[in-house]
Protein backbone atom coordinates (compact mmCIF):
# COMPACT_ATOMS: atom_id res chain seq x y z
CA UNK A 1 5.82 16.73 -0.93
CA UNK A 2 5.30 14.91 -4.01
CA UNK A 3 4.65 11.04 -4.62
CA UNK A 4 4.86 8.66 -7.13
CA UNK A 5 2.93 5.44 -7.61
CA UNK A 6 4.25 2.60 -9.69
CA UNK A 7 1.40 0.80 -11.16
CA UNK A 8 3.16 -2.42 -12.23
CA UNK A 9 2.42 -6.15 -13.28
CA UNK A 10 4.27 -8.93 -11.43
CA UNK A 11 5.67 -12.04 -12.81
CA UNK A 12 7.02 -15.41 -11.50
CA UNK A 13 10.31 -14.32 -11.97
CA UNK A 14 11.68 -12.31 -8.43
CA UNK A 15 14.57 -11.35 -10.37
CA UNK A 16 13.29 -9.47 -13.03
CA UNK A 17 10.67 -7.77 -10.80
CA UNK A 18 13.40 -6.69 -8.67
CA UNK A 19 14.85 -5.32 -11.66
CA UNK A 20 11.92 -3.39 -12.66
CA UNK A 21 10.75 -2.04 -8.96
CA UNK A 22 14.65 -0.28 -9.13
CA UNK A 23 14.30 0.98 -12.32
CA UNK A 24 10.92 2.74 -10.98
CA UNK A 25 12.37 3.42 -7.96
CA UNK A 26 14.93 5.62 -9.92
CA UNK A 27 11.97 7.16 -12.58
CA UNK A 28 10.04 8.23 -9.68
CA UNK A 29 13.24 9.86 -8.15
CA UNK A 30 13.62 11.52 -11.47
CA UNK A 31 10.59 13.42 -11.34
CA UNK A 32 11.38 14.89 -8.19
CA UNK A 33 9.43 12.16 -6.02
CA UNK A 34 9.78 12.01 -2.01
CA UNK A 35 7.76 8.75 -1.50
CA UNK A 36 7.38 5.73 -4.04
CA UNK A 37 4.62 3.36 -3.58
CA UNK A 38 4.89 -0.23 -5.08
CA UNK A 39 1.79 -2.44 -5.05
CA UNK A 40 1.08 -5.46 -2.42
CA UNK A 41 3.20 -8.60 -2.91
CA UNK A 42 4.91 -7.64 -5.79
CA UNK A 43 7.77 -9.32 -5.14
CA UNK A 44 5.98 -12.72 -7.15
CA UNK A 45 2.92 -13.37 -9.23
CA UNK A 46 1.46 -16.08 -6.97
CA UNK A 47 -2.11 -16.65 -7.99
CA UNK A 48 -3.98 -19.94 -7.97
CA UNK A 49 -3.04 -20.19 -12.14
CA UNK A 50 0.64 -19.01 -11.80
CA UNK A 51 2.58 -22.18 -10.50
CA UNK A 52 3.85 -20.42 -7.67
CA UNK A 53 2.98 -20.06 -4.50
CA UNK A 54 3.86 -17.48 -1.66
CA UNK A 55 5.78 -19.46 0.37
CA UNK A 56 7.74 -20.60 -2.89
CA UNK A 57 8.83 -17.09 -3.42
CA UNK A 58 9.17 -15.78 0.12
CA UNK A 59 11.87 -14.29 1.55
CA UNK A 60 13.14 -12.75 5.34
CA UNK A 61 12.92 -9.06 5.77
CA UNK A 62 16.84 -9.22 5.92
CA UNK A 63 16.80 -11.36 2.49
CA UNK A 64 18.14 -10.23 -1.20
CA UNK A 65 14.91 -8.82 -2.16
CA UNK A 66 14.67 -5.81 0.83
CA UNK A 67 18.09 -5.66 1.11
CA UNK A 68 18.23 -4.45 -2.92
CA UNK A 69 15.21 -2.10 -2.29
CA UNK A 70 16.68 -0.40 1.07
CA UNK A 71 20.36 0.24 -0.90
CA UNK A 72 17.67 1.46 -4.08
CA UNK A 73 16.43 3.71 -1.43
CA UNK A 74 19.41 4.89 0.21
CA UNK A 75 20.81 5.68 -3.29
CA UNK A 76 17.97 7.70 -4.90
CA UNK A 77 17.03 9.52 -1.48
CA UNK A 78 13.54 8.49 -1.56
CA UNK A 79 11.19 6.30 0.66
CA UNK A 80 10.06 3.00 -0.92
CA UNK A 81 6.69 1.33 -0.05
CA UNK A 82 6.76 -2.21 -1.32
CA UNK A 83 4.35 -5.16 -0.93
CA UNK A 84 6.11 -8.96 -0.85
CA UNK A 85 5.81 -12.18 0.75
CA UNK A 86 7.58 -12.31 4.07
CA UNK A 87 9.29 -16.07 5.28
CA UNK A 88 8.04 -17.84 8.69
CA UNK A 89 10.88 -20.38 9.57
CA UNK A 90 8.33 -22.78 10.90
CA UNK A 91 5.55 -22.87 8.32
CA UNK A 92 6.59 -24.40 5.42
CA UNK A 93 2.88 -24.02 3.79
CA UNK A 94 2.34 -20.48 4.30
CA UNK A 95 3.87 -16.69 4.31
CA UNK A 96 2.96 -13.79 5.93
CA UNK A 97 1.74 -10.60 2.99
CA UNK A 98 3.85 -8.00 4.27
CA UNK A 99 4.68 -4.36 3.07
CA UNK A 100 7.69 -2.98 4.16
CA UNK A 101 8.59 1.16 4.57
CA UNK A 102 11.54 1.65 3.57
CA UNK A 103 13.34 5.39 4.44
CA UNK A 104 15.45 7.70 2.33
CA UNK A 105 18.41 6.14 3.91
CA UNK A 106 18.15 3.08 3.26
CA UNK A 107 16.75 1.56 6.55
CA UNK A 108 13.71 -0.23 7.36
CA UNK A 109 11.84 1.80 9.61
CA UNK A 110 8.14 -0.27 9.42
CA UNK A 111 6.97 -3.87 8.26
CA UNK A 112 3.07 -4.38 8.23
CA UNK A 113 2.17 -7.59 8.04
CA UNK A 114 -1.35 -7.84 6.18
CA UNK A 115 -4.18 -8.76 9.08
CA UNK A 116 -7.25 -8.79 7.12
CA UNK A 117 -7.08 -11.80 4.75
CA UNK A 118 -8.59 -11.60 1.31
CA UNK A 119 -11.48 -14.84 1.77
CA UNK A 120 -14.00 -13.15 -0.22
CA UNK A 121 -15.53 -13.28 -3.88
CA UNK A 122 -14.56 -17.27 -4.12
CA UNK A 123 -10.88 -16.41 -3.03
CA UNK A 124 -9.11 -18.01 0.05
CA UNK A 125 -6.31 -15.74 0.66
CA UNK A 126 -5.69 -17.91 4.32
CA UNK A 127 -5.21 -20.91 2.64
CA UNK A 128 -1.46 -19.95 1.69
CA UNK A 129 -1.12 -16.52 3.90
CA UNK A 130 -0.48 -16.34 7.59
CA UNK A 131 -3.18 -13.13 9.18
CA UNK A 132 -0.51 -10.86 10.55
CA UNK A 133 -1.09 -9.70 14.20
CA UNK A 134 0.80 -6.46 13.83
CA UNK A 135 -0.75 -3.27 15.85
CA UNK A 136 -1.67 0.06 13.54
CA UNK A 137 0.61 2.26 14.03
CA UNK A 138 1.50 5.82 12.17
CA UNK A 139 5.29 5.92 10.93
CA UNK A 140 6.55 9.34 11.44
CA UNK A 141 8.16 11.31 8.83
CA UNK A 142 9.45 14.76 7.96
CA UNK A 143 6.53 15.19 5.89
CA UNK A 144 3.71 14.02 8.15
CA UNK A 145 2.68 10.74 10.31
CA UNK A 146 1.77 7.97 7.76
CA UNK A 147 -0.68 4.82 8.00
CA UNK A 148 -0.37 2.08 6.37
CA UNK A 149 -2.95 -1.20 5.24
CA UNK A 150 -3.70 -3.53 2.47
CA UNK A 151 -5.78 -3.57 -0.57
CA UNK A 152 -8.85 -5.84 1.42
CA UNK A 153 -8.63 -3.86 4.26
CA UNK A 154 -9.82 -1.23 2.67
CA UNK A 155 -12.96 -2.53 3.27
CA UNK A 156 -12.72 -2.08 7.24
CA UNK A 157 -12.85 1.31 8.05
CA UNK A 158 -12.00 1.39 11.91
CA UNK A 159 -8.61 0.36 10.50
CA UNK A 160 -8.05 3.77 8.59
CA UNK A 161 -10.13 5.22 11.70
CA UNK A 162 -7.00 4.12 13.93
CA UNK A 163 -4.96 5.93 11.93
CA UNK A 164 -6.58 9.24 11.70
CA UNK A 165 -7.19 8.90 16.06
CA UNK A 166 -2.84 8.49 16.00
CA UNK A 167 -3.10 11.98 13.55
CA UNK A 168 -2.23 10.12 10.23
CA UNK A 169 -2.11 12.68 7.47
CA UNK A 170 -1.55 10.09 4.68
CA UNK A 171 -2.58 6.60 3.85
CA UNK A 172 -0.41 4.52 1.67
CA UNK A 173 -2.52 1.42 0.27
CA UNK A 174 -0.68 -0.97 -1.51
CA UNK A 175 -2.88 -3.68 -3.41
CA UNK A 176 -3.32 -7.11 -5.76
CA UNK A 177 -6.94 -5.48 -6.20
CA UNK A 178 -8.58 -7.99 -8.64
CA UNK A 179 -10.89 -7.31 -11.16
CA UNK A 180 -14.56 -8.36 -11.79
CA UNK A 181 -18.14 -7.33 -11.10
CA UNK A 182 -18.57 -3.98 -9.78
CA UNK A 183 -14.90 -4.59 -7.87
CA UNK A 184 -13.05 -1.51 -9.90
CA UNK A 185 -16.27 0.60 -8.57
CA UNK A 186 -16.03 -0.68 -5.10
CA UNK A 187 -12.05 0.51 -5.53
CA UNK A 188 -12.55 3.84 -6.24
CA UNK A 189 -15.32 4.17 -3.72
CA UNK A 190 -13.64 2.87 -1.17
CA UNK A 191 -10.63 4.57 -1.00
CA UNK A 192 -12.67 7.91 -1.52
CA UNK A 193 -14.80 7.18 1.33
CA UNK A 194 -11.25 6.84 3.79
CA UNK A 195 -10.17 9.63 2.75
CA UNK A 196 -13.34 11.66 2.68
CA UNK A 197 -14.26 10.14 6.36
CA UNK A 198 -11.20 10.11 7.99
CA UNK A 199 -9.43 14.05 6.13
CA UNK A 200 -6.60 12.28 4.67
CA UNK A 201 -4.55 11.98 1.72
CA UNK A 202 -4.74 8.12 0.39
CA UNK A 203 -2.66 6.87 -2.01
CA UNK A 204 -3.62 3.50 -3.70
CA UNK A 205 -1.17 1.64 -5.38
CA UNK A 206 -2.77 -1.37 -7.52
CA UNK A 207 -0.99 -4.14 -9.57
CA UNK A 208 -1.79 -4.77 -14.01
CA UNK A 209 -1.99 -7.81 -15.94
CA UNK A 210 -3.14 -11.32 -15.08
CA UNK A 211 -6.49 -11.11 -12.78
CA UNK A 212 -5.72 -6.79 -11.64
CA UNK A 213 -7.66 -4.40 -12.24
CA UNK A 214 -5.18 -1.26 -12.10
CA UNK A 215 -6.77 2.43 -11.80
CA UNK A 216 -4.18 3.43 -9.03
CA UNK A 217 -5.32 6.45 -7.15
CA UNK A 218 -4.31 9.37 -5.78
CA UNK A 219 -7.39 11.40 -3.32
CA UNK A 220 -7.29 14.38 -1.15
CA UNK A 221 -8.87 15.15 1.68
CA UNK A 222 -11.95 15.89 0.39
CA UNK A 223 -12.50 13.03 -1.77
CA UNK A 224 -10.79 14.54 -4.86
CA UNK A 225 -8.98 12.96 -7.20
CA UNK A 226 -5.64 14.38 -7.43
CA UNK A 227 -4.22 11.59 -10.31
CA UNK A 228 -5.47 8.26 -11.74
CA UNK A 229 -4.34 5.87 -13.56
CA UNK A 230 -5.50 3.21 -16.38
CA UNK A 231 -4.94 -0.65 -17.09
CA UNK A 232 -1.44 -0.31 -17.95
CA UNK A 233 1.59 -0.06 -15.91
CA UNK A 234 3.01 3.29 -15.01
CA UNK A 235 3.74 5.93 -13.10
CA UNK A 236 1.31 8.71 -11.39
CA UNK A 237 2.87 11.40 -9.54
CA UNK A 238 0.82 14.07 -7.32
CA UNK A 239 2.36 16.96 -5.90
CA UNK A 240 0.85 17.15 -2.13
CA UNK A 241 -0.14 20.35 -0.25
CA UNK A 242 0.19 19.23 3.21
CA UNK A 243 -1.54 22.50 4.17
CA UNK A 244 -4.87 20.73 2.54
CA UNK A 245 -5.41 18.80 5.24
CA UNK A 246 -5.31 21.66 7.75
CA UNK A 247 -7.40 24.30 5.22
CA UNK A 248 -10.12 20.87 5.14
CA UNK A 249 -10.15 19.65 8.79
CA UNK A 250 -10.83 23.66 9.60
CA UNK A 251 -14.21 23.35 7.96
CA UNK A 252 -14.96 19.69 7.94
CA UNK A 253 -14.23 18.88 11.23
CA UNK A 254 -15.84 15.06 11.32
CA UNK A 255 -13.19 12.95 13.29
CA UNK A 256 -12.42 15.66 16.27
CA UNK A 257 -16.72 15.51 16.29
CA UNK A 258 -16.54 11.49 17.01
CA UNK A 259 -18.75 10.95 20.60
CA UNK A 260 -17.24 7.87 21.18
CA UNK A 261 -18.96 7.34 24.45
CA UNK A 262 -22.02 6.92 22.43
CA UNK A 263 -20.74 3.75 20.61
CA UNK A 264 -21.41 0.32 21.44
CA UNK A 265 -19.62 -2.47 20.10
């Protein structure tokens, strides 16, 4: 199995992102790529300084924007992962942050819609996002069973926990991860920790430029890093032994050795 991540920058223009996600699209296909990973709501720059808001740029799942990455999909044979701002007919203030999974056929076989709102570090994420009330569920695949969350959300770990319980082998983690104090640290921590915690590949797929901090990610199972990236956009690919997880739950055997009938919530 081998996946790419496309560490990109956004823009206010939907058009020439588009544009750019299918030419990556077809790069990662070229270097032999099953999965491609695109970062959360790439669809449109819409930060507090960028004009734009969400709901300015949102479309429905069945819109021009998925309907151009499913038939990129379906024509390169390879599953897309993209982050974008999903339409609610009867909110004309807000969208919903959704990433949709996209299969090598072209169809849209999972939308997650982004539960954990980013209201932290003097953001208000809620103020122009509708909280998604979407269960966690694995998406099954020839390769493995998949989970799926959002750059914040990172920062719950019964989230990735519920994965790993369903026998997730991989986490995809698209984000808009910003930049500041000790917040690239906390990035690379983080997504070490789920995968160290929970024996699973994660995979996390950050936007450049404007207020991002990049350094997309690739970790194992055992909390190494498998490929990295910088500040500027590009493309990491990782070739993925899928017998890892196996040869690493064998002697670290930390979620089957949960006592959950000790916990108390």
């Amino acid at each position: 199995m081998r996946v790419a991540i496309a560490q990109l920058s956004t823009s206010v223009d939907k058009t020439a992102n588009l544009e750019k996600a299918i030419q990556y699209i077809a790069k990662a296909k070229g270097l032999g790529a099953d999965f491609v990973v695109i970062p959360e709501f790439y669809m449109a720059l819409a930060t507090p300084k960028s004009g734009v808001l969400p709901v300015d740029a949102a479309e429905p799942l069945d819109g021009p924007f998925v309907t151009a990455l499913k038939e990129a999909a379906r024509e390169n044979e390879i599953y897309v992962i993209c982050g974008l701002y999903e339409s609610k007919p009867d909110d004309q203030k807000r969208a919903y942050n959704t990433t949709v999974f996209i299969d090598r056929s072209g169809q849209l076989v999972h939308s997650y819609r982004k539960t954990h709102l980013y209201d932290a570090f003097n953001y208000q994420e809620s103020e122009t996002i509708i909280p998604g009330d979407n269960q966690y569920k694995v998406v099954e695949t020839e390769f493995g069973k998949i989970g799926l969350m959002v750059c914040y959300e990172l920062r719950f770990p019964e989230i990735a926990r519920q994965f790993a319980l369903q026998g997730a082998d991989i986490l995809f983690v698209p984000a808009g991860w910003v930049a500041g104090p000790m917040k690239e640290d906390h990035w690379q921590t983080l997504i070490r920790a789920r995968a160290i915690e929970n024996t699973m590949f994660v995979f996390g797929a950050n936007l450049v430029g404007d207020i991002f901090s990049g350094r997309s990610i690739i970790v194992d199972p055992m909390g190494v890093i498998l490929a990295s990236a910088g500040e500027e956009e590009t493309l990491i690919v990782s070739d993925i032994d899928l017998d890892r997880i196996r040869r690493v739950r064998e002697k670290l055997p930390s979620v089957r050795h949960r006592k959950p009938e000790f916990y108390r919530f």
